[in-house]
Protein backbone atom coordinates (compact mmCIF):
# COMPACT_ATOMS: atom_id res chain seq x y z
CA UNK A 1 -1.48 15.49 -31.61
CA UNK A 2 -2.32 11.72 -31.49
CA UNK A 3 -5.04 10.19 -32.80
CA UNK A 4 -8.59 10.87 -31.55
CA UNK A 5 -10.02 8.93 -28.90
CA UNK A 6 -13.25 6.97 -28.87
CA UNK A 7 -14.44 6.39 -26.21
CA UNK A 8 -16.95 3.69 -24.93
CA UNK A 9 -19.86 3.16 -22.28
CA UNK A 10 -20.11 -0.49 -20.31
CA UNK A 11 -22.50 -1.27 -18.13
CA UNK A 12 -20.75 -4.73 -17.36
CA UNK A 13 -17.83 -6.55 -18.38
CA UNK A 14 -19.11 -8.04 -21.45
CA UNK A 15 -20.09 -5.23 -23.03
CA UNK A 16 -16.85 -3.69 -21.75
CA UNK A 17 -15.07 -6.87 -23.65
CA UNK A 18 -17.54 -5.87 -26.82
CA UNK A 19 -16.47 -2.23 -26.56
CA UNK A 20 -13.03 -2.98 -26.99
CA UNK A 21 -13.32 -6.05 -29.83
CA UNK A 22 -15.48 -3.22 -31.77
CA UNK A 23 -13.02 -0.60 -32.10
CA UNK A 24 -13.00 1.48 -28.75
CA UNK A 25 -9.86 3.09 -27.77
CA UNK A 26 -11.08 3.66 -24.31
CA UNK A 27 -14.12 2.13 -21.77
CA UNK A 28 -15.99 4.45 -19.49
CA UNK A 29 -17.38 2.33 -16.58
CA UNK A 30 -19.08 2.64 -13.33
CA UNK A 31 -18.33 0.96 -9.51
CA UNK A 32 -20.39 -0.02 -6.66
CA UNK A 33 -19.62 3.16 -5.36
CA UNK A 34 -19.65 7.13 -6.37
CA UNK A 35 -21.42 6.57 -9.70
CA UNK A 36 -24.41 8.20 -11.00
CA UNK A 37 -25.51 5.31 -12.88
CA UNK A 38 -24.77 2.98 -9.91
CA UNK A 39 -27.76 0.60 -10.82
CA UNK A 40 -25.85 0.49 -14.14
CA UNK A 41 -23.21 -0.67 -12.98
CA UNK A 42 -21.96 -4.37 -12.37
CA UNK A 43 -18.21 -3.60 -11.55
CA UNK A 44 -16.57 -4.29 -8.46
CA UNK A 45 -12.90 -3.99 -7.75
CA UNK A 46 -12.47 -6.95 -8.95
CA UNK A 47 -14.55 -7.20 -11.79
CA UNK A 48 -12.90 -3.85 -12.60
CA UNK A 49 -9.58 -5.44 -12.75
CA UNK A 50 -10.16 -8.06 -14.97
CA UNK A 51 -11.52 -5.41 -17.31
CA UNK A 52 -8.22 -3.35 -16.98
CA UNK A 53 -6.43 -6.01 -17.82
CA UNK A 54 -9.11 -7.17 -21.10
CA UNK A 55 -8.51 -3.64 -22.45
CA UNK A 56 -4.62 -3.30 -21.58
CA UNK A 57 -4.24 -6.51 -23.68
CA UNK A 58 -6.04 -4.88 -26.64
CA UNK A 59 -4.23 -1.86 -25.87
CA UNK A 60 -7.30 0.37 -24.78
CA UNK A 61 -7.83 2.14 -21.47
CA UNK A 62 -10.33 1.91 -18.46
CA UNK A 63 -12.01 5.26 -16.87
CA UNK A 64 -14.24 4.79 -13.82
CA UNK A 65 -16.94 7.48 -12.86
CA UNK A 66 -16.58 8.97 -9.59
CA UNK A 67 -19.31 11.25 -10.88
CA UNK A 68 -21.74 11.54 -8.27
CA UNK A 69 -21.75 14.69 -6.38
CA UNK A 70 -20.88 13.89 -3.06
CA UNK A 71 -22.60 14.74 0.02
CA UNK A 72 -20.41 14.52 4.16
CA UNK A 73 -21.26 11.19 4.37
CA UNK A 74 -20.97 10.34 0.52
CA UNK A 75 -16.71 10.88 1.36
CA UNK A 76 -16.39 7.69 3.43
CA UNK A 77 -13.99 5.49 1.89
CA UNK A 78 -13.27 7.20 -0.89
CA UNK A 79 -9.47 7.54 -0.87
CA UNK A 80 -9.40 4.25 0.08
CA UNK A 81 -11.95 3.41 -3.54
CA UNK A 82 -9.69 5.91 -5.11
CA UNK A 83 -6.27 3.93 -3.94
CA UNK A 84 -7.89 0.81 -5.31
CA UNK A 85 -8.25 1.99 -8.76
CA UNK A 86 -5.26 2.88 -8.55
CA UNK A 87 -3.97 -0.25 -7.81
CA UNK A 88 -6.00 -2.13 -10.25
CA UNK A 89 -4.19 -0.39 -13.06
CA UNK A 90 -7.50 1.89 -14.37
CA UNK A 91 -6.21 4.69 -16.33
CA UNK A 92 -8.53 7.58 -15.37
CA UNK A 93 -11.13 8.66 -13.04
CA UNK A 94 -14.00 11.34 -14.09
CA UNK A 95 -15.16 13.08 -11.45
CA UNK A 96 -17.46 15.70 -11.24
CA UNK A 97 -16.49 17.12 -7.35
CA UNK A 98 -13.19 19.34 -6.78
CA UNK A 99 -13.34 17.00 -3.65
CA UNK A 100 -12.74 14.15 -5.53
CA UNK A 101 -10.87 15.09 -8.03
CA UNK A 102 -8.29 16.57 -4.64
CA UNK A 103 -8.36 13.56 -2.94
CA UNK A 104 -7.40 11.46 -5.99
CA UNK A 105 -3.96 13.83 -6.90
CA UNK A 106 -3.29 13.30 -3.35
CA UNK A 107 -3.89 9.50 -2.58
CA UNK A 108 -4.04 8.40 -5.93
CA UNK A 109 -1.33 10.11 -8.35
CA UNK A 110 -0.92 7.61 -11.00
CA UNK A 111 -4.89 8.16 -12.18
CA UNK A 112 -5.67 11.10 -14.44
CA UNK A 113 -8.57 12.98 -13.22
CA UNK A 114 -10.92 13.74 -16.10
CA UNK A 115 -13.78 16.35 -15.12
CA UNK A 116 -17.49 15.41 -15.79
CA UNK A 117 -19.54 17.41 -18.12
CA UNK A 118 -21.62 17.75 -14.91
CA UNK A 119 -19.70 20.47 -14.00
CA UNK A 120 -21.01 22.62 -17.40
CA UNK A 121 -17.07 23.92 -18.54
CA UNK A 122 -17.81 25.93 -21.53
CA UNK A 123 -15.03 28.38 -21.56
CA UNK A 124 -11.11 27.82 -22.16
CA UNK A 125 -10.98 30.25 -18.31
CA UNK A 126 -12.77 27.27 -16.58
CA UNK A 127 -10.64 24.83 -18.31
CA UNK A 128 -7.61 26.91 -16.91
CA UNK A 129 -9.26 26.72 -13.73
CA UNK A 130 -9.77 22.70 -13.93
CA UNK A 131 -5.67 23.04 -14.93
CA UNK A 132 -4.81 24.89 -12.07
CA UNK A 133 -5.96 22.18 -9.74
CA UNK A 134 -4.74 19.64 -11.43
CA UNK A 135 -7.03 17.74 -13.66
CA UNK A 136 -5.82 15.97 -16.73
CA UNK A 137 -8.63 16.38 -19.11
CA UNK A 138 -12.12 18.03 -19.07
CA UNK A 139 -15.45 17.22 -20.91
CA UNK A 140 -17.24 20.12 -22.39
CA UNK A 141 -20.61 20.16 -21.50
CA UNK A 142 -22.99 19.09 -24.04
CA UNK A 143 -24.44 22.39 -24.36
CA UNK A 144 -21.59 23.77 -26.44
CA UNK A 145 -21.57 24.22 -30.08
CA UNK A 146 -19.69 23.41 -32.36
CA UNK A 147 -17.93 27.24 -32.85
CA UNK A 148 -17.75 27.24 -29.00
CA UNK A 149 -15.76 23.78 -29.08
CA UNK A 150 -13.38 25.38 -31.48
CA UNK A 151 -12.59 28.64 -29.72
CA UNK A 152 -12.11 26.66 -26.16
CA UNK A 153 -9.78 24.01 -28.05
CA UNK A 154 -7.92 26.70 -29.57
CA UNK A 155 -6.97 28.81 -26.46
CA UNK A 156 -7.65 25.53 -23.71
CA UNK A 157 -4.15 24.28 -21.42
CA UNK A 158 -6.04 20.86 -21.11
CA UNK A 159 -7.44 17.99 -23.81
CA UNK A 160 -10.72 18.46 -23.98
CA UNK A 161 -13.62 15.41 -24.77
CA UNK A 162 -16.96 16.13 -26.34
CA UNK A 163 -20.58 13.79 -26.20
CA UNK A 164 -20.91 12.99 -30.21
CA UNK A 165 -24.05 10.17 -29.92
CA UNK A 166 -26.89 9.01 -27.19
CA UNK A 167 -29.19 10.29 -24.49
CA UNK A 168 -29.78 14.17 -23.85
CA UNK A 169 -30.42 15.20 -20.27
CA UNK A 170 -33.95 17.88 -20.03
CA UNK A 171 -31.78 20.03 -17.65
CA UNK A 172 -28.84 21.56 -18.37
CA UNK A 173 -25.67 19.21 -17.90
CA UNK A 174 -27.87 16.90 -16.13
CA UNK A 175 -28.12 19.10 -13.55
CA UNK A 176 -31.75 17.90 -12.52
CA UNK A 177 -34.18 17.72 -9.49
CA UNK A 178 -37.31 16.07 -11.36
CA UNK A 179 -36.52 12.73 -9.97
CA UNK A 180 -35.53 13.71 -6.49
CA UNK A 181 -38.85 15.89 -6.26
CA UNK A 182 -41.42 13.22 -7.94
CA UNK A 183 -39.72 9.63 -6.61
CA UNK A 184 -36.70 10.95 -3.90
CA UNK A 185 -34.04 9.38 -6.56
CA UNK A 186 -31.38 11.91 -6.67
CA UNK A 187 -30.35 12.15 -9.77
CA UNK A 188 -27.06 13.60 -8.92
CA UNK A 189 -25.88 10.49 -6.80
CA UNK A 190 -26.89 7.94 -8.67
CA UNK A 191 -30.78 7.09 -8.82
CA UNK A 192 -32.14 9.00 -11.81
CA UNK A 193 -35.61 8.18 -12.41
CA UNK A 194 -35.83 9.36 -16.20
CA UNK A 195 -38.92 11.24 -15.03
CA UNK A 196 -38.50 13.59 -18.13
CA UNK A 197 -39.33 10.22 -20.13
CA UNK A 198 -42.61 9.60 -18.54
CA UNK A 199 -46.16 10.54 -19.68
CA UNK A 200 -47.95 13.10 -17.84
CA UNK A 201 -51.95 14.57 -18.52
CA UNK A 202 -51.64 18.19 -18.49
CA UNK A 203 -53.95 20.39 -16.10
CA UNK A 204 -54.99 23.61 -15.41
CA UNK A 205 -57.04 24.15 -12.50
CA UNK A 206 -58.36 20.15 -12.62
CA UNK A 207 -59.03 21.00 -15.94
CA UNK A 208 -56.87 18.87 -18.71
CA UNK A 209 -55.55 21.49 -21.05
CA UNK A 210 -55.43 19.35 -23.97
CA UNK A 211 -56.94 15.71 -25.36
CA UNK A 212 -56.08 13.50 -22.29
CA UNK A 213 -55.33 10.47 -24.43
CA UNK A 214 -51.92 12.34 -25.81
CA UNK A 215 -49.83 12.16 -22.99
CA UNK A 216 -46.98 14.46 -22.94
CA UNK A 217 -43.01 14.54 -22.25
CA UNK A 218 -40.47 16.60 -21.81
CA UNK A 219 -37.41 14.89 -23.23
CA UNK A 220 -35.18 15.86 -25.90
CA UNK A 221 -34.07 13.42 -28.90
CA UNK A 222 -30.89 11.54 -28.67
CA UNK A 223 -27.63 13.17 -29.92
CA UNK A 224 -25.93 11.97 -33.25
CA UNK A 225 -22.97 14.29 -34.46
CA UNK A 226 -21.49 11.47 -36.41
CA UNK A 227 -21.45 14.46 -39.57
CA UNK A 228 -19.04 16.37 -37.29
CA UNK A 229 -16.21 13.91 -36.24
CA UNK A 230 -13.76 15.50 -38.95
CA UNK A 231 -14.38 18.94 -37.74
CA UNK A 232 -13.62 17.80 -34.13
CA UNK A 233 -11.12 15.91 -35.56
CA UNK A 234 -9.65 19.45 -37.26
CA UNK A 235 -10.24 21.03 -34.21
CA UNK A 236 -7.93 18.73 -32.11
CA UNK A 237 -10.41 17.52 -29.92
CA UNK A 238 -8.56 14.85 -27.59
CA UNK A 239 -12.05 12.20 -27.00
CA UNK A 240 -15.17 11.43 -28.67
CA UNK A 241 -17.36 10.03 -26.45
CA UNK A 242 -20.29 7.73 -26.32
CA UNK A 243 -23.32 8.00 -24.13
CA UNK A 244 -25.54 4.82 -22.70
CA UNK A 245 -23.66 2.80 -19.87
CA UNK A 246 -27.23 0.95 -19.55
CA UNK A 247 -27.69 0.45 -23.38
CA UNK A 248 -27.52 -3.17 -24.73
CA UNK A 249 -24.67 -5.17 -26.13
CA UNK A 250 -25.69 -4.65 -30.07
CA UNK A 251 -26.20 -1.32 -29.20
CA UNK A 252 -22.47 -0.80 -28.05
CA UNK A 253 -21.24 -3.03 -30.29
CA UNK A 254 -23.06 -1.42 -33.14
CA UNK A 255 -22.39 2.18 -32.61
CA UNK A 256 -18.54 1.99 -31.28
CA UNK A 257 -18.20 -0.25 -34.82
CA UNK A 258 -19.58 2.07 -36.99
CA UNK A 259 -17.46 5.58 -35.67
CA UNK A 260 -14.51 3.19 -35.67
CA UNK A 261 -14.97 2.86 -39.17
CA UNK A 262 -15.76 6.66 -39.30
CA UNK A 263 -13.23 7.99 -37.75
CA UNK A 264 -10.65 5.62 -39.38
CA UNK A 265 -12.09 7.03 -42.84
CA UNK A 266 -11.80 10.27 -41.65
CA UNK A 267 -7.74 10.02 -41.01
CA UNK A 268 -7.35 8.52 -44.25
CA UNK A 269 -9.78 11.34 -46.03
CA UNK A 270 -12.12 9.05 -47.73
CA UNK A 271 -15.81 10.13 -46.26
CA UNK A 272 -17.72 10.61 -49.42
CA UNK A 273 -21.10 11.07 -49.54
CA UNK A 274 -21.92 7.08 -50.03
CA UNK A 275 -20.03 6.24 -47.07
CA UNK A 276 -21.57 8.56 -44.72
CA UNK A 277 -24.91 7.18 -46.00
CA UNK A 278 -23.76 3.88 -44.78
CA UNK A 279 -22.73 4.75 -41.99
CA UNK A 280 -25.92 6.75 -40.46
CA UNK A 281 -27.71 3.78 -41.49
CA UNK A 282 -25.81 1.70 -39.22
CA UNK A 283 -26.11 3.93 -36.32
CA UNK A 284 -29.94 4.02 -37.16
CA UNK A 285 -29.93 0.00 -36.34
CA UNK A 286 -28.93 0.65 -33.05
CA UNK A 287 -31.30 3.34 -31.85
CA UNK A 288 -34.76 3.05 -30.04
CA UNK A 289 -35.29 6.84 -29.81
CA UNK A 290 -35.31 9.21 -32.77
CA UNK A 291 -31.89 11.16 -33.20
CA UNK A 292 -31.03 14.88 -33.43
CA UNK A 293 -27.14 16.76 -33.61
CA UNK A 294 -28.19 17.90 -30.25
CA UNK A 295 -26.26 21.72 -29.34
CA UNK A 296 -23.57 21.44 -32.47
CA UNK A 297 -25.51 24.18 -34.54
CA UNK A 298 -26.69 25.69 -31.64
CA UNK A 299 -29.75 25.53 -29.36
CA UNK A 300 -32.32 23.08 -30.61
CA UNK A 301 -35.36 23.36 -31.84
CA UNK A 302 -39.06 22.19 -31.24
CA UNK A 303 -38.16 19.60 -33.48
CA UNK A 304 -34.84 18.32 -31.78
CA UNK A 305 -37.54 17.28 -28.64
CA UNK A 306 -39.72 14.54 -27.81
CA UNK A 307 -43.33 16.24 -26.57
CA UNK A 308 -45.98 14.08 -26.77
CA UNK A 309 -44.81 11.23 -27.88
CA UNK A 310 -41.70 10.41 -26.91
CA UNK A 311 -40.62 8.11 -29.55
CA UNK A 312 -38.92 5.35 -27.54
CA UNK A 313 -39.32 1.56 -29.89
CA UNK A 314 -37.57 -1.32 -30.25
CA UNK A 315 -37.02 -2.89 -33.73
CA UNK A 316 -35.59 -6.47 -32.69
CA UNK A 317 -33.26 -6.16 -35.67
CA UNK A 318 -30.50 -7.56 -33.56
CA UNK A 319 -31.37 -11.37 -33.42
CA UNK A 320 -28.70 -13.49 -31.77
CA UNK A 321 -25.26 -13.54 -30.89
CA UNK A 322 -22.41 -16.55 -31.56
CA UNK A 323 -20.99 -17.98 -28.76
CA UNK A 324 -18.86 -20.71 -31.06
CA UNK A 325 -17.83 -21.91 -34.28
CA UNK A 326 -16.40 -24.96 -35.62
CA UNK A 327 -14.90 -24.42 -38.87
CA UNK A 328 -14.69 -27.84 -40.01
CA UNK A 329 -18.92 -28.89 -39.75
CA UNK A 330 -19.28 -25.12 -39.99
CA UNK A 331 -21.68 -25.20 -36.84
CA UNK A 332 -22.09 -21.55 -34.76
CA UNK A 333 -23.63 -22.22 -31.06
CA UNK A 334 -25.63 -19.04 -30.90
CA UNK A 335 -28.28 -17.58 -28.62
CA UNK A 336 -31.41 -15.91 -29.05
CA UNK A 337 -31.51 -12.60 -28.84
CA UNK A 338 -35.15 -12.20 -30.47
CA UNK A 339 -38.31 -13.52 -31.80
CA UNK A 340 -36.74 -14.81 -35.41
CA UNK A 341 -38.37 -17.69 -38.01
CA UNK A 342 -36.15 -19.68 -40.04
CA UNK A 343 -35.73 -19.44 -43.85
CA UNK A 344 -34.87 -15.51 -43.59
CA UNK A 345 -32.46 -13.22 -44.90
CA UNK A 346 -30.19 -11.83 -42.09
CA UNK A 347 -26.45 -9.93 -41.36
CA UNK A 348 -23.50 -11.84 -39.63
CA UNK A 349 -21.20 -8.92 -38.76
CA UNK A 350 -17.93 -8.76 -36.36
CA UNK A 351 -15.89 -5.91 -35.73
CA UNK A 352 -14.24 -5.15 -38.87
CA UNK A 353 -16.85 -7.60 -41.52
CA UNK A 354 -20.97 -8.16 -42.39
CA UNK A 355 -21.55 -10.62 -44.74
CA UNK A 356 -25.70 -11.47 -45.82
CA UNK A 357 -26.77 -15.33 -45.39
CA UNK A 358 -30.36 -16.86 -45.43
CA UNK A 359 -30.37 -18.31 -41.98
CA UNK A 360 -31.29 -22.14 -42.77
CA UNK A 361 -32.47 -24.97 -40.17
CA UNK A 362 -31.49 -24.63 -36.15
CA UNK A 363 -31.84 -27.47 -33.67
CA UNK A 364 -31.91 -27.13 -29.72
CA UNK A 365 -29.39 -28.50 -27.62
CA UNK A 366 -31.17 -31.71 -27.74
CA UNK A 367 -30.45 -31.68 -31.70
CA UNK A 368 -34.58 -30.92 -32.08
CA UNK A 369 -35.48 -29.07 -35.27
CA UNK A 370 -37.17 -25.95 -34.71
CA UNK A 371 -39.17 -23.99 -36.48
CA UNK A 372 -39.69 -20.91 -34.81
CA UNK A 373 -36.93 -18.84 -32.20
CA UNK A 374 -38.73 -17.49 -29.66
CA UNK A 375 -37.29 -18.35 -26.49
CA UNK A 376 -34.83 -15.59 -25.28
CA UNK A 377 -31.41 -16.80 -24.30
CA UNK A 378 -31.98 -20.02 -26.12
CA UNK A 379 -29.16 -22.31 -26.66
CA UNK A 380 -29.23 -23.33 -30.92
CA UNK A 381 -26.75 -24.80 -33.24
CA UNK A 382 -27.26 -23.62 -37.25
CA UNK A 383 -24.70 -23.53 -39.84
CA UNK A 384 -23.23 -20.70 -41.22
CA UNK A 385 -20.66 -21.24 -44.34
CA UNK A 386 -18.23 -18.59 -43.46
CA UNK A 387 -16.12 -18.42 -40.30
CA UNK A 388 -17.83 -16.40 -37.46
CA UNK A 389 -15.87 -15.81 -33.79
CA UNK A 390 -17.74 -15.36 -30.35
CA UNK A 391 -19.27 -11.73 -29.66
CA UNK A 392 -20.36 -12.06 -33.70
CA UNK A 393 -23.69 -10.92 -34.32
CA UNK A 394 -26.57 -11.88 -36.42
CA UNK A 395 -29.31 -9.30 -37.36
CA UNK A 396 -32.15 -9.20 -39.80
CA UNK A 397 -32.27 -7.15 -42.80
CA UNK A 398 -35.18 -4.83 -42.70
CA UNK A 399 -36.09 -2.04 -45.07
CA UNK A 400 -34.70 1.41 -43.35
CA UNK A 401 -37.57 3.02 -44.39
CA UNK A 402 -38.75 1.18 -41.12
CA UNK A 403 -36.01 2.67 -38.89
CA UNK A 404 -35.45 6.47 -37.58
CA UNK A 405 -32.42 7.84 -39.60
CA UNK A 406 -31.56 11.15 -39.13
């Protein structure tokens, strides 16, 4: 079969455009419409278009989510939605409704019809069923391991796409009433509340059962298989994809660049142990919750969850971005990501390069000296003695022993 997909969240078209530079082969986004990350999302038909044709260029694909399960008056307008995504050129739907996925074979035939891992397929006779009426592709719900994903690819009619890395859903498949019960969000169309991710005192007849002061939750760790992409590989799995269509630019760009590297590696049979090293460090730089390999080995442990605290940080490695670069004066117009002084050691790194520097003197647009970065979104000029491009990023080096590496 071909080469393994990887496939990419965006929550907007510049991270879409980052996905792609970065190594995706594919970009999962959302519309105004049908999505269950709808406040995610910042694509309209037209913004959608000009990311089909940013990917087509770079020779990736564009999948909307139609995900939401739909209730009677949920349907309105959607084979007209469908027809336009259609018409805009976007490669595949996922859909987690038979409705959907019916009215898009039958108004829309040009769009493959991928089914969500909402719908919990973990057995090759449900992928025949998804087969039978007509889908193109189905994603395996999260909840299979990694014996289960070989056995269903084995016997399966369909390509099949697996989560490998980011956020874990307390119910199974993300099946989930928490937020429509505490905040009347329903999860299922669109307006999860991450209520699993709160704190909450714990009582017993208005009596707290333990300290108070140590709030507990309920959510699991984030997934990272990135030590089973060559046995999904081997096992002719047809996607690997990425969770987080609301995580940030460096984190998309960080994590698509580093299993675009792995995966790469993988084809060519050079993952030693050094590399692999390398490369869960880099996906440690990127993450804000600890990391666990989620159902691969089976169910999870206590330790695979967040109780009590639930782990969530930021490290504000990631420190600004370059927007230009003039090779001759060797002057990069960057913008402030994060608090950062001057005089320190940091990363430059683009998709397929890092290179260390000690960031030197930056002046504001006004060509003031300053000593301190602490204005987000700030405009500042610095020079950098090595040609940088725009969606290069700059990042600090920090001992790892500071960051959650699984």
């Amino acid at each position: 079969m071909s080469r393994i997909e990887l496939l990419s969240p965006a929550g907007d078209l510049e991270r879409l455009k980052i996905a792609v530079l970065y190594g995706a082969d594919a970009v999962y986004i959302g519309g105004k419409k049908f999505s269950l990350r709808s406040r995610a999302s910042n694509f309209d038909l037209d913004t959608i278009q000009k990311g089909v044709e940013f990917a087509n260029k770079h020779g990736a694909h564009v999948h909307v989510t139609v995900n939401m399960i739909p209730h009677e008056d949920d349907l309105e307008d959607l084979e007209d939605y469908l027809m336009e995504l259609e018409k805009r050129g976007v490669h595949a739907i996922i859909c987690a409704s038979l409705s959907v996925l019916k009215a898009a074979k039958r108004v829309a035939p040009r769009l493959e019809v991928h089914v969500s891992t909402q719908h919990s397929t973990t057995n090759s006779k449900a992928v025949e069923f998804w087969k039978s009426q007509g889908a193109d592709r189905v994603v395996l719900a999260r909840e299979c391991d990694l014996n289960e994903i070989k056995m269903i690819s084995k016997k399966t009619p369909l390509p099949l796409e697996v989560f490998i890395h980011g956020g874990m859903c307390i119910s199974y498949s993300g099946r989930c009433t928490l937020s429509n019960h505490m905040t009347n969000r329903d999860a299922n169309r669109g307006g999860c509340a991450q209520s699993c991710r709160w704190k909450y005192r714990m009582l017993k007849e208005d009596q707290f059962i333990h300290d108070p002061d140590c709030l507990f939750s309920m959510s699991s760790k984030d997934m990272m298989a990135a030590c089973y992409i060559q046995d999904l590989i081997d096992a002719n799995v047809c996607s690997l994809k990425i969770e987080g269509r609301m995580k940030s630019l460096y984190y998309v760009a960080t994590v698509i660049r580093a299993y675009r590297m792995l995966i790469d590696r993988c084809y060519e049979g050079r993952v030693d142990e050094a590399f692999m090293s390398m490369i869960l460090d880099e996906l440690s730089r990127s993450e804000n919750r600890p990391t666990s390999i989620g159902f691969y080995e089976g169910l999870p442990k206590a330790n695979d969850q967040l109780y009590g605290v639930n782990g969530a940080g930021v490290t504000q490695e990631y420190i600004a971005s370059v927007l230009e670069y003039d090779e001759q004066s060797q002057i990069a117009l960057i913008q402030v990501k994060n608090h950062f002084e001057m005089k320190i050691e940091v990363e430059v790194f683009g998709p397929k390069y890092t290179k260390k520097m000690v960031l030197n003197d930056c002046f504001d647009m006004d060509g003031n000296q300053i000593e301190v970065a602490n204005k987000p979104m700030q405009l500042l000029r610095t020079k950098i003695p090595f040609k940088v491009e725009k969606y290069d990023m700059i990042r600090k080096i920090v001992d790892k022993t500071n960051r959650n590496v699984y």
